[in-house]
C-alpha atoms as a PDB file:
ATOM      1  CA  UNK A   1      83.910  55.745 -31.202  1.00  0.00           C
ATOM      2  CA  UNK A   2      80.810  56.994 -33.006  1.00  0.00           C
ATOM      3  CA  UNK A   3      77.282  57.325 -31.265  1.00  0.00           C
ATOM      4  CA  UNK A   4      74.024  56.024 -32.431  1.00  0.00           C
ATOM      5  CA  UNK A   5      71.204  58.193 -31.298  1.00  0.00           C
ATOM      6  CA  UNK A   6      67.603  56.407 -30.542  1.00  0.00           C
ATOM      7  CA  UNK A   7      64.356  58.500 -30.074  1.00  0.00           C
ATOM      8  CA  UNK A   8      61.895  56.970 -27.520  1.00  0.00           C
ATOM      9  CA  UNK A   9      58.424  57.192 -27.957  1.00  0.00           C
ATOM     10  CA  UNK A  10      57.044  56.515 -24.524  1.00  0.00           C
ATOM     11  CA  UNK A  11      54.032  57.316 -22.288  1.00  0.00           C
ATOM     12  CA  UNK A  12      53.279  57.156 -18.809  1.00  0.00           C
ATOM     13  CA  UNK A  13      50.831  57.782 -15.191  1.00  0.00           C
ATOM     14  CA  UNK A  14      52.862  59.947 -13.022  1.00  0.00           C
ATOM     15  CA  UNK A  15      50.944  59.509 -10.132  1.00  0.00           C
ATOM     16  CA  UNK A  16      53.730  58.447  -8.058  1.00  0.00           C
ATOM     17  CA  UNK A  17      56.368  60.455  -9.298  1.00  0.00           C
ATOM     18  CA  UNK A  18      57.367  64.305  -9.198  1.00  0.00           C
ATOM     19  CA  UNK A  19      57.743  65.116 -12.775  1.00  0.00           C
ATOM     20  CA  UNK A  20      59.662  63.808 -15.376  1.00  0.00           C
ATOM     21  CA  UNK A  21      62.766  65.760 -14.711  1.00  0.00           C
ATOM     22  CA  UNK A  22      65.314  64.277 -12.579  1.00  0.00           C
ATOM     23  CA  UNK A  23      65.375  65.648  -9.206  1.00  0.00           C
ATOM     24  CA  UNK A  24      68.061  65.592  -6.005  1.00  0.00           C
ATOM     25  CA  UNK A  25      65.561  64.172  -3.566  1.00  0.00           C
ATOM     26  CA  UNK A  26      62.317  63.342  -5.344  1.00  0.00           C
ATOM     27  CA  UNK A  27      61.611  59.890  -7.747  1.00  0.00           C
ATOM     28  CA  UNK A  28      61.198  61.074 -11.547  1.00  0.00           C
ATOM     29  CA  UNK A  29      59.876  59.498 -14.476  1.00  0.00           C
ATOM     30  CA  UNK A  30      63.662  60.087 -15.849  1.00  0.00           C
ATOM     31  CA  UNK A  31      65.297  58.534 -13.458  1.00  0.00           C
ATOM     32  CA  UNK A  32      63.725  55.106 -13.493  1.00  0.00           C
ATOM     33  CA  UNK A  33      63.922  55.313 -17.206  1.00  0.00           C
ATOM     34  CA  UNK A  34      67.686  55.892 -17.303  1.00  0.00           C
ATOM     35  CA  UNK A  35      68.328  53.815 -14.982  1.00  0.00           C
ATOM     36  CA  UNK A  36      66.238  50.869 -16.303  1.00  0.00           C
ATOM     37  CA  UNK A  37      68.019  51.293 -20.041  1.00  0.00           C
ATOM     38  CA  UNK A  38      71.499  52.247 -18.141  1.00  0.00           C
ATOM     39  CA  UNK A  39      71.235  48.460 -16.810  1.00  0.00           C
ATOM     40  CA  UNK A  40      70.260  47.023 -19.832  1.00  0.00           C
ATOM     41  CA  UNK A  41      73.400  48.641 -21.841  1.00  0.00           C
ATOM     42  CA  UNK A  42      75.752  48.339 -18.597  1.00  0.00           C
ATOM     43  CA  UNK A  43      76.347  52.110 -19.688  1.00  0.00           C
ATOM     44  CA  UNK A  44      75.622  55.167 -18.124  1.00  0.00           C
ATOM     45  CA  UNK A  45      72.644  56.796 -20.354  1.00  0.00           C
ATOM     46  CA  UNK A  46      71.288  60.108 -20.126  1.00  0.00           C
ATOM     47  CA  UNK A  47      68.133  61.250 -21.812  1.00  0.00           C
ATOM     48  CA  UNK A  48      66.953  64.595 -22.949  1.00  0.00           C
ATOM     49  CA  UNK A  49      62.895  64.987 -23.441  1.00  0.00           C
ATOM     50  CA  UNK A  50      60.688  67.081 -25.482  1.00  0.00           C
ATOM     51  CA  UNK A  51      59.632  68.180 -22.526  1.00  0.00           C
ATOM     52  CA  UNK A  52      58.715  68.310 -18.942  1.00  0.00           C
ATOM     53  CA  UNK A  53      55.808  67.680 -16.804  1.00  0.00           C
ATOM     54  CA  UNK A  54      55.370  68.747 -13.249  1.00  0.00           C
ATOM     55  CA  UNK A  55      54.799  66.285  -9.905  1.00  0.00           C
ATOM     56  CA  UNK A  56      51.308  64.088 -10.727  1.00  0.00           C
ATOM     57  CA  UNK A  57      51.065  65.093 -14.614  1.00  0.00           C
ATOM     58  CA  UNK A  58      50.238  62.117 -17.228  1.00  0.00           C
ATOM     59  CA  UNK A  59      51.706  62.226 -20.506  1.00  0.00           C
ATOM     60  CA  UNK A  60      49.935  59.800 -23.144  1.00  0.00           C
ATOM     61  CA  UNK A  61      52.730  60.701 -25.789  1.00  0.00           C
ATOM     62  CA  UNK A  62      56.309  62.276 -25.011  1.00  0.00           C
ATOM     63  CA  UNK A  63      59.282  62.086 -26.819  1.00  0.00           C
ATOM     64  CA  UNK A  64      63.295  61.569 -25.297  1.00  0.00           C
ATOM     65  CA  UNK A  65      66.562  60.662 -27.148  1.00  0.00           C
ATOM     66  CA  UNK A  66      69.777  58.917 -25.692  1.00  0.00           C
ATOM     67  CA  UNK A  67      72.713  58.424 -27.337  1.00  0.00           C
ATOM     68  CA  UNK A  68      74.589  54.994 -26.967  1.00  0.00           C
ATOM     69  CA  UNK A  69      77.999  53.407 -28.703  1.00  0.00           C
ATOM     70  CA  UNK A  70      76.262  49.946 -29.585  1.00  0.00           C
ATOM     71  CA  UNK A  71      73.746  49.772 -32.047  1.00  0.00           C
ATOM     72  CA  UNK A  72      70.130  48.621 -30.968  1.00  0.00           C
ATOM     73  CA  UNK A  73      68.266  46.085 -32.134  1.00  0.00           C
ATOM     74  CA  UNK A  74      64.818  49.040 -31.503  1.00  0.00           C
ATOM     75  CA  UNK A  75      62.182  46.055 -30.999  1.00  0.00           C
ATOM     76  CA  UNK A  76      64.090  43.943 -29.065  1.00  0.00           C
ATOM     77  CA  UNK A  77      65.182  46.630 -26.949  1.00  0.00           C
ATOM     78  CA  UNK A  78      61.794  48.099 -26.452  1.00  0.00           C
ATOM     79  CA  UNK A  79      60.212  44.689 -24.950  1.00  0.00           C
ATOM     80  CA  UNK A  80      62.967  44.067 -22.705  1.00  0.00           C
ATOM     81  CA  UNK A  81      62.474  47.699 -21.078  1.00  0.00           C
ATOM     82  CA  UNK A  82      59.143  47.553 -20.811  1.00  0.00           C
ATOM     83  CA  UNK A  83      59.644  44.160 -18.863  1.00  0.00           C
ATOM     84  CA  UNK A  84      61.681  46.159 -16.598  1.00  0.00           C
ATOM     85  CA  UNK A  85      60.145  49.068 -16.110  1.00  0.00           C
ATOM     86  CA  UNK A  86      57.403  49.647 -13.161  1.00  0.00           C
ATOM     87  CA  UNK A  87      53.512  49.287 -15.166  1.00  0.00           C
ATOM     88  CA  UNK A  88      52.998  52.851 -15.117  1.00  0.00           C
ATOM     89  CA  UNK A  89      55.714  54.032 -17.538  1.00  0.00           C
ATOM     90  CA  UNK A  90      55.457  52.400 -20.929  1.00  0.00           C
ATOM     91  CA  UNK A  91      57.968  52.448 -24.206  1.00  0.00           C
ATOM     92  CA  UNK A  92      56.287  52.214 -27.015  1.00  0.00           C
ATOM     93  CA  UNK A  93      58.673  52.110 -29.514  1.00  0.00           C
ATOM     94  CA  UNK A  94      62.529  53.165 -30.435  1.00  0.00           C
ATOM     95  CA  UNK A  95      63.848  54.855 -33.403  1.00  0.00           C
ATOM     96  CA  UNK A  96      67.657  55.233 -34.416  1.00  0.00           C
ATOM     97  CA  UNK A  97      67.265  58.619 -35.885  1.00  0.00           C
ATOM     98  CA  UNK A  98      70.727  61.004 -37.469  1.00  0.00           C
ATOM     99  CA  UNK A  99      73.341  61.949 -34.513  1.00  0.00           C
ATOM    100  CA  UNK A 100      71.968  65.091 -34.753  1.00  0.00           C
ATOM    101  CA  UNK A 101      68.596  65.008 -34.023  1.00  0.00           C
ATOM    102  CA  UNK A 102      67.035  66.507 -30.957  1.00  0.00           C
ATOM    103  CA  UNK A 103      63.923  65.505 -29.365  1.00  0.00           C
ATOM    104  CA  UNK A 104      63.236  68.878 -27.459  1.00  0.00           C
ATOM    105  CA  UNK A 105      64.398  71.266 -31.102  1.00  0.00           C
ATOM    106  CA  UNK A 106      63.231  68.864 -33.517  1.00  0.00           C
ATOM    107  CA  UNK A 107      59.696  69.084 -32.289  1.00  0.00           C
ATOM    108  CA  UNK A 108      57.314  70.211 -35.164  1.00  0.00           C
ATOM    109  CA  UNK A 109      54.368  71.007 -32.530  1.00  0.00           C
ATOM    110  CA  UNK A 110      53.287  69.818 -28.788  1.00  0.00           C
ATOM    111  CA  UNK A 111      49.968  69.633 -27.461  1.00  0.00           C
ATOM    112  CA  UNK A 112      48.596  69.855 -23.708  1.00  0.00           C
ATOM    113  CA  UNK A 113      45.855  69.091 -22.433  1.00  0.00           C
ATOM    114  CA  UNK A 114      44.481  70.469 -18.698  1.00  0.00           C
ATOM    115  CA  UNK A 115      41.448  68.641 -16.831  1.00  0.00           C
ATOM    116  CA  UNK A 116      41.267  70.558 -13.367  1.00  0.00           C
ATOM    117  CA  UNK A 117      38.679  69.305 -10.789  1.00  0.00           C
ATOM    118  CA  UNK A 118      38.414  71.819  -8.114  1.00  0.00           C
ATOM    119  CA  UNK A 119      36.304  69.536  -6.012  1.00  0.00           C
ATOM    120  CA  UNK A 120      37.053  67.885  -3.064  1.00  0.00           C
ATOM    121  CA  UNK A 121      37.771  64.513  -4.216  1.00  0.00           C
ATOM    122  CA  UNK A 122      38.406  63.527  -7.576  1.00  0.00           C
ATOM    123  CA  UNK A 123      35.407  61.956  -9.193  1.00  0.00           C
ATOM    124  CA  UNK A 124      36.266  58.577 -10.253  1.00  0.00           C
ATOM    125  CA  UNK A 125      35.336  58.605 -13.787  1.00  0.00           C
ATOM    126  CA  UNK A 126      38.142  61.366 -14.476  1.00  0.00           C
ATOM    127  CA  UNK A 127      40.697  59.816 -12.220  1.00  0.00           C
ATOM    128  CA  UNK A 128      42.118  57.479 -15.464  1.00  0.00           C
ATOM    129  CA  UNK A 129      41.538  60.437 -17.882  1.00  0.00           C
ATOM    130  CA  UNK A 130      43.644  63.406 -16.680  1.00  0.00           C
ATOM    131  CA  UNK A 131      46.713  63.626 -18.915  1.00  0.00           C
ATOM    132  CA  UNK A 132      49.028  65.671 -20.579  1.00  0.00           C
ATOM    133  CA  UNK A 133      50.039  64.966 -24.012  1.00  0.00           C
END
């Protein structure tokens, strides 16, 4: 049976988790997301991201695709996720996009942004600020 391939536009705080990429023995941003939409399809989904970010690291605007056999009904689907995931990952929207798109090689350009404090203890005006995008 065909795929259908979805790009997720998506954002989150990672505060509480170490990275995006799934790890053996640490919580990732990946990991709840899969298996949040994994529930919702009662299918095993795995989903490859523009890119990574390290333990702590904010991303305002990233980029993953998954490929599942149903079709998705993208607004729908993006309100019941975000109802399931935890408050500090967010979907903003879903695209069905061609089968062979790729969100990592399809990227026309990625920006980052790096807000290092060096002091003691994070002022508080920077602490909702520091992201990467």
């Amino acid at each position: 049976m065909p795929t259908n391939r979805y790009f997720i536009d998506f954002s989150y705080d990672g505060s509480s988790y170490h990275g995006f990429q799934k790890q053996l023995n640490a919580i990732t941003v990946q990991e709840i997301m899969e298996n949040t939409i994994s529930k919702i399809l009662r299918d095993e989904i795995n989903i490859i991201s523009a890119g990574r970010t390290d333990t702590g690291v904010h991303a305002k605007k990233m980029f993953a695709h998954f490929d599942v056999k149903s079709k998705i009904e993208e607004e729908n689907f993006c309100h019941l996720i975000n109802r399931l995931l935890p408050n500090d990952i967010a979907i903003k929207a879903i695209h069905k996009v061609k089968s062979d798109s790729h969100s990592r090689f399809d990227a026309i350009n990625r920006t980052y942004s790096y807000i290092i404090y060096t002091g003691k203890t994070q002022p508080i005006f920077l602490r909702d600020s520091i992201c990467s995008s």
